[in-house]
C-alpha atoms as a PDB file:
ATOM      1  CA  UNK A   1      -4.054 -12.478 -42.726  1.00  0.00           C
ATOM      2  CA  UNK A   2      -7.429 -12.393 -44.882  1.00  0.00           C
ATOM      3  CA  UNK A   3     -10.770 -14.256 -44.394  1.00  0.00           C
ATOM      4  CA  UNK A   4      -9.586 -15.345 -48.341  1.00  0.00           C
ATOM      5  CA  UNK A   5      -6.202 -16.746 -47.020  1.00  0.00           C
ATOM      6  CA  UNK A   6      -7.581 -18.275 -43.783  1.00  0.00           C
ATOM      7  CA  UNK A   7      -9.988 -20.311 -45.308  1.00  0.00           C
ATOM      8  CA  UNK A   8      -7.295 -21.361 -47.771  1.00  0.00           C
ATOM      9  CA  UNK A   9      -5.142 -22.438 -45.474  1.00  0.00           C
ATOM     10  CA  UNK A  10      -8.280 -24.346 -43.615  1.00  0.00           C
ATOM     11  CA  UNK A  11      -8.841 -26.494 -46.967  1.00  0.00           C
ATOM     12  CA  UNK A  12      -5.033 -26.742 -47.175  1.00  0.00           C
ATOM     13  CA  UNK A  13      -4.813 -28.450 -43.878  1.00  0.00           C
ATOM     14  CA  UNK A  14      -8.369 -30.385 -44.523  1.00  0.00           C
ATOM     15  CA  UNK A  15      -6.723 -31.928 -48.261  1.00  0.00           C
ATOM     16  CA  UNK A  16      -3.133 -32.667 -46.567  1.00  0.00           C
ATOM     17  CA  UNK A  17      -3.605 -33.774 -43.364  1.00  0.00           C
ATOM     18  CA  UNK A  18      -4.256 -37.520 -43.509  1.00  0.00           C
ATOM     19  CA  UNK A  19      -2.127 -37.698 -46.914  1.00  0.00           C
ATOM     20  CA  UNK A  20       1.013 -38.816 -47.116  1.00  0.00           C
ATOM     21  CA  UNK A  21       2.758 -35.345 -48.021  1.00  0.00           C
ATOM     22  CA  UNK A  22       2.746 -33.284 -44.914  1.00  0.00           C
ATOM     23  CA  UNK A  23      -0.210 -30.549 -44.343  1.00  0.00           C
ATOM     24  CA  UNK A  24       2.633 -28.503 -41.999  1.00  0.00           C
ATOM     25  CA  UNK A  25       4.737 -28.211 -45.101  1.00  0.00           C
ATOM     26  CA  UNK A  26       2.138 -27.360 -47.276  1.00  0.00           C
ATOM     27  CA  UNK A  27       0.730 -24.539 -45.332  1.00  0.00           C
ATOM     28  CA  UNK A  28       4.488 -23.176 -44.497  1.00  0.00           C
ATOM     29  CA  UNK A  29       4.700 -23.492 -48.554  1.00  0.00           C
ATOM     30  CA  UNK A  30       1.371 -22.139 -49.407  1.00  0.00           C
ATOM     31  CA  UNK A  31       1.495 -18.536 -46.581  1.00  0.00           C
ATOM     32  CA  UNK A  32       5.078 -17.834 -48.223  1.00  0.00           C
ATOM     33  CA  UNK A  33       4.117 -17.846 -51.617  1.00  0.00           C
ATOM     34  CA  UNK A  34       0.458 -16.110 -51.055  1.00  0.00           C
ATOM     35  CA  UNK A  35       1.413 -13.820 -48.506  1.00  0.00           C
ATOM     36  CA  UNK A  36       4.989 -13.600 -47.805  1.00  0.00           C
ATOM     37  CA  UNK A  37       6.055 -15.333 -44.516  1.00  0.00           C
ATOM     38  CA  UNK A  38       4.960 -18.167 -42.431  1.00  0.00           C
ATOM     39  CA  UNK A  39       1.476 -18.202 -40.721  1.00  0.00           C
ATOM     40  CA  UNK A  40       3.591 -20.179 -37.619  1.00  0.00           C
ATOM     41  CA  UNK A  41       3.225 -23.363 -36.348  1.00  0.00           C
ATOM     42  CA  UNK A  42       0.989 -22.290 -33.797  1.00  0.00           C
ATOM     43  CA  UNK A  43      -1.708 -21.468 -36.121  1.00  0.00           C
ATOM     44  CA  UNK A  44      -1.295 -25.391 -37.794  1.00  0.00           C
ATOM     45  CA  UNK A  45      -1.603 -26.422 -34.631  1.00  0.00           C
ATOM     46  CA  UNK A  46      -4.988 -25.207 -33.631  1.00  0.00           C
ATOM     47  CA  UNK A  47      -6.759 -25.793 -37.048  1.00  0.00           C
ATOM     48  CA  UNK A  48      -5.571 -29.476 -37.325  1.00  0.00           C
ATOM     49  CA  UNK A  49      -8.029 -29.688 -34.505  1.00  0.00           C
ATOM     50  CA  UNK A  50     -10.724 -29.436 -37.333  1.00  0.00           C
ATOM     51  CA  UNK A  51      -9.507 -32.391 -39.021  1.00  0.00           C
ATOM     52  CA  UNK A  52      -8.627 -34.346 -35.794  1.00  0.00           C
ATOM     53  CA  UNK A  53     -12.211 -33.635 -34.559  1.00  0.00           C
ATOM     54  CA  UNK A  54     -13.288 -35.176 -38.370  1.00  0.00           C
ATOM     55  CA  UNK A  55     -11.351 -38.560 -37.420  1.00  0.00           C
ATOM     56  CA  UNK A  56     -13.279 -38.730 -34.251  1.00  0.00           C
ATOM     57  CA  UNK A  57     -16.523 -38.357 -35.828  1.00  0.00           C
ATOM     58  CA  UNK A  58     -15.691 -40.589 -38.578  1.00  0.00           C
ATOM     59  CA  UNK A  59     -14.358 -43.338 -36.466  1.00  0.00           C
ATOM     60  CA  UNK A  60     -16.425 -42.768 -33.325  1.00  0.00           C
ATOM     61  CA  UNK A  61     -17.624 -46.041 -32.922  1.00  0.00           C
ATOM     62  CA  UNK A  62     -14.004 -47.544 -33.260  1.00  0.00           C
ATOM     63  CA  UNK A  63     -13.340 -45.051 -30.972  1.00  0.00           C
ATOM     64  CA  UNK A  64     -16.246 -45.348 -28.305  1.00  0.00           C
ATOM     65  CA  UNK A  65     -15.095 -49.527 -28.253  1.00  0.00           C
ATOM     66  CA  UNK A  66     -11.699 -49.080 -27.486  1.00  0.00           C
ATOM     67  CA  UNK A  67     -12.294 -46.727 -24.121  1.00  0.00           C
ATOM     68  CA  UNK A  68     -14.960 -49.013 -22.946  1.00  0.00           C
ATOM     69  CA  UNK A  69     -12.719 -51.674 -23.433  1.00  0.00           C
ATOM     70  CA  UNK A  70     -10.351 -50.210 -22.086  1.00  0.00           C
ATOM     71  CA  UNK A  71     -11.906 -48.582 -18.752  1.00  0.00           C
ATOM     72  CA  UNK A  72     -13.499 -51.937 -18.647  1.00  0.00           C
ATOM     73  CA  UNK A  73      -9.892 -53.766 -18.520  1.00  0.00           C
ATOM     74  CA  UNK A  74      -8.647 -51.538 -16.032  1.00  0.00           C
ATOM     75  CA  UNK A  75     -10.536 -52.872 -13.223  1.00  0.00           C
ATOM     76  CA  UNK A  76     -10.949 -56.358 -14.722  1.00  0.00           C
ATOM     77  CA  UNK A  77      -8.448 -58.382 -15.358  1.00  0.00           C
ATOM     78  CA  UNK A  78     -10.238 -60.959 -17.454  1.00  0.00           C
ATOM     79  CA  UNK A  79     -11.006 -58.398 -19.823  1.00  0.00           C
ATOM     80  CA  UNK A  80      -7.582 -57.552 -20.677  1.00  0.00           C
ATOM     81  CA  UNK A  81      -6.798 -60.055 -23.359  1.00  0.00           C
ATOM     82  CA  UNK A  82      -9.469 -58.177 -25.488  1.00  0.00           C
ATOM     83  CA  UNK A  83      -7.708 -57.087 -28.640  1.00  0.00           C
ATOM     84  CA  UNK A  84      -9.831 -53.709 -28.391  1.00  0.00           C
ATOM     85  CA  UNK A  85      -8.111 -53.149 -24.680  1.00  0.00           C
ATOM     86  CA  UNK A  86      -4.710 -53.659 -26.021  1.00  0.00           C
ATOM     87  CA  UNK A  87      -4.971 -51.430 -28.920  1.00  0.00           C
ATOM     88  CA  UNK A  88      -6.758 -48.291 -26.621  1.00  0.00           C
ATOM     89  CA  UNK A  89      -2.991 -48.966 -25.063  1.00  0.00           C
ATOM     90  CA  UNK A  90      -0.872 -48.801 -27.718  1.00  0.00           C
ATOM     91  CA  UNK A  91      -2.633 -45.405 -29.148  1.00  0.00           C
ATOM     92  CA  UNK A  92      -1.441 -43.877 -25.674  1.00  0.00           C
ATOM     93  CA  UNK A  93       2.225 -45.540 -26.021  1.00  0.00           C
ATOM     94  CA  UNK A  94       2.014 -44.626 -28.904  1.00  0.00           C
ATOM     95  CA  UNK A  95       1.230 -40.642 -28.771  1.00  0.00           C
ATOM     96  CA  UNK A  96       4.034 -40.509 -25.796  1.00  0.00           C
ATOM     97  CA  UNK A  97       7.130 -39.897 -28.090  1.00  0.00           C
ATOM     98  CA  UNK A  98       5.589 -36.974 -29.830  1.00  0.00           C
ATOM     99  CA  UNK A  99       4.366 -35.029 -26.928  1.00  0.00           C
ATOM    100  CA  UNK A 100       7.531 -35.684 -25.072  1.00  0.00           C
ATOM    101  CA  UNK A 101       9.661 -34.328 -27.664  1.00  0.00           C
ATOM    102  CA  UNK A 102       7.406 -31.815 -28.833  1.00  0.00           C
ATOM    103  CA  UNK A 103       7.453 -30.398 -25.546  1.00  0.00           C
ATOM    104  CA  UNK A 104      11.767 -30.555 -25.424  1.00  0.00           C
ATOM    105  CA  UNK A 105      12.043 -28.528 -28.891  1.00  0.00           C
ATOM    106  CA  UNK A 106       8.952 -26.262 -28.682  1.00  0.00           C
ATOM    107  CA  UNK A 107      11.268 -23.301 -29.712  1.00  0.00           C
ATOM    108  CA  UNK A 108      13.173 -25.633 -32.406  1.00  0.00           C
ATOM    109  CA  UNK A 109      10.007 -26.536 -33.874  1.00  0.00           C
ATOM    110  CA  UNK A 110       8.656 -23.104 -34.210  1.00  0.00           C
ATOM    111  CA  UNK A 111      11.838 -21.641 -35.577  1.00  0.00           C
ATOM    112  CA  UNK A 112      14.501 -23.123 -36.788  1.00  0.00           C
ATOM    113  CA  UNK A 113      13.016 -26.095 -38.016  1.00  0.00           C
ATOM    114  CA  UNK A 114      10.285 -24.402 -40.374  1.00  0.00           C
ATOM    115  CA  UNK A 115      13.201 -23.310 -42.554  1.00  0.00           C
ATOM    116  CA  UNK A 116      11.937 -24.064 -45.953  1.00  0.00           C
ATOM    117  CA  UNK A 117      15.426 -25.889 -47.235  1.00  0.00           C
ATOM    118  CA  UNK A 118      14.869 -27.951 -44.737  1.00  0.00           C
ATOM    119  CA  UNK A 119      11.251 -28.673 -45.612  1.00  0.00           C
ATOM    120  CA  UNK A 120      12.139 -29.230 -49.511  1.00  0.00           C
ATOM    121  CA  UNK A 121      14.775 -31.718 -48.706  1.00  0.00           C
ATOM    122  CA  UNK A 122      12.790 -33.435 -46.030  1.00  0.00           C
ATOM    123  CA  UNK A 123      10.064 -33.839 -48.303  1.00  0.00           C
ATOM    124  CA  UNK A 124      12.069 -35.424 -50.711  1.00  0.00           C
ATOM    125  CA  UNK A 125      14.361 -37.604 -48.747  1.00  0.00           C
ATOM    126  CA  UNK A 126      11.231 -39.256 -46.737  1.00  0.00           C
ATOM    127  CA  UNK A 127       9.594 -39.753 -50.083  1.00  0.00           C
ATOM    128  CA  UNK A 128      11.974 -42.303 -51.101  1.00  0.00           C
ATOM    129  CA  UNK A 129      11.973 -43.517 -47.647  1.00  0.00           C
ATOM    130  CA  UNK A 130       8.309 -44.280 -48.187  1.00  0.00           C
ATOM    131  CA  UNK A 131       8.575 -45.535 -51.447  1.00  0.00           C
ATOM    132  CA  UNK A 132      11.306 -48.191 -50.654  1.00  0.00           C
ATOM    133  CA  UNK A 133       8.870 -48.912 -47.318  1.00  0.00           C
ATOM    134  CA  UNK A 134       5.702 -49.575 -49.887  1.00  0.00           C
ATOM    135  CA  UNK A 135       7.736 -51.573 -52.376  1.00  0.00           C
ATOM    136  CA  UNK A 136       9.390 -53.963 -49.801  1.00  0.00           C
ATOM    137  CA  UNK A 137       7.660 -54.099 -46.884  1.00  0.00           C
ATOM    138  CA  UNK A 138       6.367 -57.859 -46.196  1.00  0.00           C
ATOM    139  CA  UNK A 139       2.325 -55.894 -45.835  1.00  0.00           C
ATOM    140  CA  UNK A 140       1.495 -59.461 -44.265  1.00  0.00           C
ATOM    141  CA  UNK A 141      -0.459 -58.480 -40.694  1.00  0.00           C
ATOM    142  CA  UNK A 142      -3.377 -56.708 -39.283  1.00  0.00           C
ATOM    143  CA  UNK A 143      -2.847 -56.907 -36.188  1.00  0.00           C
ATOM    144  CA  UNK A 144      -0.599 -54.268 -34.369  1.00  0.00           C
ATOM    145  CA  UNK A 145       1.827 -55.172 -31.151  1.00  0.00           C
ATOM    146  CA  UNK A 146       3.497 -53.227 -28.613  1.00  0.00           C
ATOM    147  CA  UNK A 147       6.723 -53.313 -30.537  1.00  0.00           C
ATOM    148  CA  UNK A 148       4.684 -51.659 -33.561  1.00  0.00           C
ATOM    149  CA  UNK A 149       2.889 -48.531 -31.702  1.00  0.00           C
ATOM    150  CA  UNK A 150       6.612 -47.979 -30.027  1.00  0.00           C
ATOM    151  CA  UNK A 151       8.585 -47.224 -33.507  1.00  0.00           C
ATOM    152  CA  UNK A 152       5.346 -45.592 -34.896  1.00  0.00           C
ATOM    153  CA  UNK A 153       5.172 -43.528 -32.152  1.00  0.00           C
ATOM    154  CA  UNK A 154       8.885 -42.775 -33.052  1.00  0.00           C
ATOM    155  CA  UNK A 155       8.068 -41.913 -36.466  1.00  0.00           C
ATOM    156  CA  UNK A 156       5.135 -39.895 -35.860  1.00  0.00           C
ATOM    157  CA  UNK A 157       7.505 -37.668 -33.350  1.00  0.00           C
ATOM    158  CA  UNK A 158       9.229 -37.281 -36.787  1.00  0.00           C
ATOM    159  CA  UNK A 159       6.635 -35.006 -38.161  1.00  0.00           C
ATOM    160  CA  UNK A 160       7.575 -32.394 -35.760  1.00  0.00           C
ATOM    161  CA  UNK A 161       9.833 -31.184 -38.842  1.00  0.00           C
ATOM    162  CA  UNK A 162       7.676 -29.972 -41.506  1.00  0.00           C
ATOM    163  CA  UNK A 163       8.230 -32.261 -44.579  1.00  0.00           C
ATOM    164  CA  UNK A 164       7.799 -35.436 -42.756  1.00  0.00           C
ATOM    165  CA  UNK A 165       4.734 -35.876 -42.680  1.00  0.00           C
ATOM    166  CA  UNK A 166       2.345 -37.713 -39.368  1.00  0.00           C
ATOM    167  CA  UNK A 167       0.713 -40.244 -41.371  1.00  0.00           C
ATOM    168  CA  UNK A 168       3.768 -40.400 -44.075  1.00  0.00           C
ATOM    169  CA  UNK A 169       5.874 -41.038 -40.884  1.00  0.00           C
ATOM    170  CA  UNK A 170       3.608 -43.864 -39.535  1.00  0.00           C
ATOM    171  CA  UNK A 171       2.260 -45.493 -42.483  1.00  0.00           C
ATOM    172  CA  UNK A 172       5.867 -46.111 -43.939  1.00  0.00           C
ATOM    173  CA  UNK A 173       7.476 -47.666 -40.233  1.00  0.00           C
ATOM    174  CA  UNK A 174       3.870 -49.548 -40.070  1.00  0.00           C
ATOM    175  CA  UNK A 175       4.937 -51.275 -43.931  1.00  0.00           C
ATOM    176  CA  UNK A 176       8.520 -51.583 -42.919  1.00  0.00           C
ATOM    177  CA  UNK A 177       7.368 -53.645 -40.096  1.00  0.00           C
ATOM    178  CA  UNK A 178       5.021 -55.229 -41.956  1.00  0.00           C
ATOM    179  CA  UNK A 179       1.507 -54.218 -41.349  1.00  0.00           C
ATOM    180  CA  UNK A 180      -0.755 -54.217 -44.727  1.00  0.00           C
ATOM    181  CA  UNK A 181      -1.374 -50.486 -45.784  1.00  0.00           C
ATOM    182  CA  UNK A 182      -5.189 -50.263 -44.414  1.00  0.00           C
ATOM    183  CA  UNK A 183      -4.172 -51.242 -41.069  1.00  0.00           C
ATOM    184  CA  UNK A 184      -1.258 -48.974 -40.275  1.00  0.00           C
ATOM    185  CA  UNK A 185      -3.681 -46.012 -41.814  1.00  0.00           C
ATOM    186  CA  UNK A 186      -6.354 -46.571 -39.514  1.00  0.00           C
ATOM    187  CA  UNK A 187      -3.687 -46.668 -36.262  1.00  0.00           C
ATOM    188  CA  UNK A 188      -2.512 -43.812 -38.116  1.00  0.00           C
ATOM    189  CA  UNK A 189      -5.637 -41.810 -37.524  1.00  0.00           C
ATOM    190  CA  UNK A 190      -6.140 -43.352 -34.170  1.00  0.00           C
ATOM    191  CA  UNK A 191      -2.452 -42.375 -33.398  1.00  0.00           C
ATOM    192  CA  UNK A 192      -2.250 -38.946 -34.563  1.00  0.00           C
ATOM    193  CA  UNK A 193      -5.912 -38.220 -32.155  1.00  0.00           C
ATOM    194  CA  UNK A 194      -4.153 -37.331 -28.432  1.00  0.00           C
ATOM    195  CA  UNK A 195      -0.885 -35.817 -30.456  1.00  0.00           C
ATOM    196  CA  UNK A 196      -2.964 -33.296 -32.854  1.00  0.00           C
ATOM    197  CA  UNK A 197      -5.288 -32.323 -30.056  1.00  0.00           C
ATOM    198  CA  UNK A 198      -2.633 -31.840 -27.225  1.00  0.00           C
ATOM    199  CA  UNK A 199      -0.447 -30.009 -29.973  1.00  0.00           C
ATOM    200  CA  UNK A 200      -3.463 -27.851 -30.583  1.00  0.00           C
ATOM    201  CA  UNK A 201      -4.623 -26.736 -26.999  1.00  0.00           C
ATOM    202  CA  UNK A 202      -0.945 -26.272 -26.409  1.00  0.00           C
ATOM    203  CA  UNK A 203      -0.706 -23.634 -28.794  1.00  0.00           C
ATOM    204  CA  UNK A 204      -4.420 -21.834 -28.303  1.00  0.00           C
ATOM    205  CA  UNK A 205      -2.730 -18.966 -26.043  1.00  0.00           C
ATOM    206  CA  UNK A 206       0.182 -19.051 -28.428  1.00  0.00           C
ATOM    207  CA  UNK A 207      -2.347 -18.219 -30.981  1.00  0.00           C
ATOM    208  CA  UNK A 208      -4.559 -15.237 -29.318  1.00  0.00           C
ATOM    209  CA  UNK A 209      -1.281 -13.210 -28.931  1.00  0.00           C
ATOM    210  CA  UNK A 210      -0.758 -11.786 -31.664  1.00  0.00           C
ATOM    211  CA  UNK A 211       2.424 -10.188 -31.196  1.00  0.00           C
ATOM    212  CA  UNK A 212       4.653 -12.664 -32.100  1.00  0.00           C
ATOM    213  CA  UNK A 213       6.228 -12.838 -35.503  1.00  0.00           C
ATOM    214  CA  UNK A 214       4.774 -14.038 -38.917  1.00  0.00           C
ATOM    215  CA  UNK A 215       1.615 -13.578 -40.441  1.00  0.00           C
ATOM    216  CA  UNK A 216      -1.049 -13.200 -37.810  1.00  0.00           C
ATOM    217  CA  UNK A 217      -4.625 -14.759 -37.966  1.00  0.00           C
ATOM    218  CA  UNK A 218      -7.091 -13.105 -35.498  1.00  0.00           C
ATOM    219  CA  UNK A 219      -9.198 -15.647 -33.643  1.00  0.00           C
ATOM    220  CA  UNK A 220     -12.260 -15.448 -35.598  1.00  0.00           C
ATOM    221  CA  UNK A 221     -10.437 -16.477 -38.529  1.00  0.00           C
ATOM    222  CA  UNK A 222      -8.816 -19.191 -36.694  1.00  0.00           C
ATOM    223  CA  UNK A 223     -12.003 -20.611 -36.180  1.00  0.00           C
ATOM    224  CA  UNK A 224     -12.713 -20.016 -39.534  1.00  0.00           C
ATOM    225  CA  UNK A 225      -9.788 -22.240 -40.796  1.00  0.00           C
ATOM    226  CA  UNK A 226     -10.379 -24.809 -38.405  1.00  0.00           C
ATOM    227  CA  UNK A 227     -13.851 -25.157 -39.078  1.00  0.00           C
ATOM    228  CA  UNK A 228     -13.454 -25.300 -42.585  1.00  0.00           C
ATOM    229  CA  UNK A 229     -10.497 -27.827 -42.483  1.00  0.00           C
ATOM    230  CA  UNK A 230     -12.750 -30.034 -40.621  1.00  0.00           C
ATOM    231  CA  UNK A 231     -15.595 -30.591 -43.255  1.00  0.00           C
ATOM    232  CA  UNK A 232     -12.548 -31.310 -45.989  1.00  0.00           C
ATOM    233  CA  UNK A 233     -10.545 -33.397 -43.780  1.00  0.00           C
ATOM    234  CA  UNK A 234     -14.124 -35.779 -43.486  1.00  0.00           C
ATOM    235  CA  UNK A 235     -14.512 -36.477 -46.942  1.00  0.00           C
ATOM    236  CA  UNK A 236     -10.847 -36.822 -47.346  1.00  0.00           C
ATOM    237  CA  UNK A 237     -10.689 -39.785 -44.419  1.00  0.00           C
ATOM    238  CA  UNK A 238     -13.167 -41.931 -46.413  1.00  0.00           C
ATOM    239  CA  UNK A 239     -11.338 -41.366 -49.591  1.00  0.00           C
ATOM    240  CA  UNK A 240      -7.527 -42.344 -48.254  1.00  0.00           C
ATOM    241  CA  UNK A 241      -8.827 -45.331 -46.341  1.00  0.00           C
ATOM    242  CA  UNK A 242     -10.995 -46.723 -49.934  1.00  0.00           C
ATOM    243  CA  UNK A 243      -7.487 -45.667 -51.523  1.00  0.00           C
ATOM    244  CA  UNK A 244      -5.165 -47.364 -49.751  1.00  0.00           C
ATOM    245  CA  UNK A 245      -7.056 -50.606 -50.126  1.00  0.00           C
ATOM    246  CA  UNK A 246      -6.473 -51.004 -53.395  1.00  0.00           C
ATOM    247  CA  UNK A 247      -3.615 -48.937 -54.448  1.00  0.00           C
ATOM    248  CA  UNK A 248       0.201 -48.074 -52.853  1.00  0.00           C
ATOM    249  CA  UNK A 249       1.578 -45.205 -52.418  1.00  0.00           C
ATOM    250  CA  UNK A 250       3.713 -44.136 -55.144  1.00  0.00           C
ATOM    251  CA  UNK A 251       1.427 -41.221 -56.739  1.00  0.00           C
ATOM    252  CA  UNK A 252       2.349 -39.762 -53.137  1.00  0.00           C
ATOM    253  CA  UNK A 253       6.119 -40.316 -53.376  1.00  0.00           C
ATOM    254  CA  UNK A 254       6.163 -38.378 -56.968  1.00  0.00           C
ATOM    255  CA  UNK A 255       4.423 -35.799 -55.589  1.00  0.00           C
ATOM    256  CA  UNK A 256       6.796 -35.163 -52.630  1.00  0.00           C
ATOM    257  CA  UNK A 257       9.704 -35.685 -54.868  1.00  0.00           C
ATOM    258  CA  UNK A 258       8.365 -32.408 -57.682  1.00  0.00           C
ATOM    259  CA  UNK A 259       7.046 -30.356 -54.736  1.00  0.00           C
ATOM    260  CA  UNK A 260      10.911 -30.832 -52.910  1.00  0.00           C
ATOM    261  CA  UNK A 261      12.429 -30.260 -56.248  1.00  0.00           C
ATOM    262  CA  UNK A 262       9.916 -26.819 -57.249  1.00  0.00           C
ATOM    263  CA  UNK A 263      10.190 -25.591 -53.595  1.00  0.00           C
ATOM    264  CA  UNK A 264      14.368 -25.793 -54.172  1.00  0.00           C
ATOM    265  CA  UNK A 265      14.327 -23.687 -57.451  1.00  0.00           C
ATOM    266  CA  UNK A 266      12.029 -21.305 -55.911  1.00  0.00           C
ATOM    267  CA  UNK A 267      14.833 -20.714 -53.627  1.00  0.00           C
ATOM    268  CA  UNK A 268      17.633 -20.762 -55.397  1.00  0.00           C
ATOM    269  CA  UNK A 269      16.030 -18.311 -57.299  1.00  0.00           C
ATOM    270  CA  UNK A 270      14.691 -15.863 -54.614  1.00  0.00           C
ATOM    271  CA  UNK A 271      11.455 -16.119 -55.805  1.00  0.00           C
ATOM    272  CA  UNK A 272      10.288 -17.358 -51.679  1.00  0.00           C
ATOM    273  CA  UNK A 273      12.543 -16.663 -49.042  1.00  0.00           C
ATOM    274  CA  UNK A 274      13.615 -19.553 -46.650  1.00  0.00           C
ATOM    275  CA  UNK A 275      12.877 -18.416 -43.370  1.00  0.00           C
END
């Protein structure tokens, strides 16, 4: 890998991450197009810490409230009808589906599953998925329940496949059960905080050896990417959360639907190869 294609890669992840369209797909696309195979899932894994570590900053406060309030609820029992306690909870119910299962199919995930038919017709079967989920979903609550972070959970764990998309899984179970788009964004990001970083540490050592297969990034660059996905994935976390309070989701759903449908004639064609 070049300095040119990690810091690609790093804006890749910093654009797609907290959209709707799945950043894993996008840098499996982008590495086998630019240079020819798949920079691995390892190396997603670590620079998503970038943008993970942009949520935190960005919602630091949120986040500072809900441990104290948590903590705080742990050893008081009065405190534990505060909403703030209750969420903190459902974040770590929440994030237990994903790191379960990403644990189970570790090898699936990093092989089989990064098979780019797979990512072309996940991308565009979720996109109607998420388009009937925006049209019809009742969009009538703020407030999240325990039911709610268990099937989000669920649907983040979805996102294990390339295609699917973290916050494209959440956000559309979130409007099917009938949280209003803002609010199942912002659990989104909240969500996807333990998952990204425990996917990323997990796959640090993964990362400095270098002789496994695909396109290797040397550490440095690594760095690089995830450094540089970080200051994009800030100024795109203030843009989605303006955006989704005044507009749905569709201009996402089209977009899935003609990157599925390019990424399919590119391999029908030859022009990238699936795996």
């Amino acid at each position: 890998m070049t300095w040119l294609q990690a810091i690609v890669l790093g804006i890749v992840q910093g654009l797609t991450e907290f959209l709707p369209i799945s950043s894993s797909a996008h840098i499996r696309i982008v590495s086998e197009l630019w240079f020819g195979g798949d920079a691995g899932a390892s190396f997603t894994a670590v620079i998503q810490l970038g943008t993970e570590t942009a949520v935190i900053i960005y919602f630091a406060k949120d986040i500072w409230r809900l441990l104290r309030a948590w903590f705080v609820g742990l050893f008081k029992s009065a405190a534990r009808s505060d909403p703030d306690y209750k969420l903190a909870w459902y974040v770590i119910i929440g994030s237990a589906p994903i790191a379960l299962l990403g644990v189970v199919f570790k090898d699936l995930i990093r092989s089989g599953l990064r098979n780019l038919w797979i990512t072309a017709v996940v991308l565009m079967v979720f996109a109607v998925i998420l388009a009937i989920a925006d049209e019809l979903g009742r969009q009538r609550r703020d407030q999240l329940t325990m039911r709610d972070s268990i099937v989000m959970g669920f649907a983040q764990a979805m996102a294990l496949v390339p295609g699917v998309s973290r916050s494209g899984g959440t956000l559309t179970a979130g409007m099917f059960l009938g949280l209003k788009r803002e609010a199942a964004t912002r659990y989104s990001f909240l969500l996807a905080i333990p998952a990204v970083f425990g996917a990323g540490i997990f796959s640090i050592p993964d990362v400095m050896d270098r002789s496994g297969p695909g396109v290797q990034a040397s550490i440095p660059q690594t760095v690089v990417a995830t450094a540089v996905s970080f200051v994009v994935g800030y100024a795109c976390v203030a843009w989605l959360l303006r955006y989704v309070s005044k507009n749905n989701f569709m201009v996402f759903v089209w977009y899935r639907i003609a990157l599925g449908a390019v990424l399919c004639g590119l391999l029908a064609t030859g022009v990238v190869a699936p795996t």
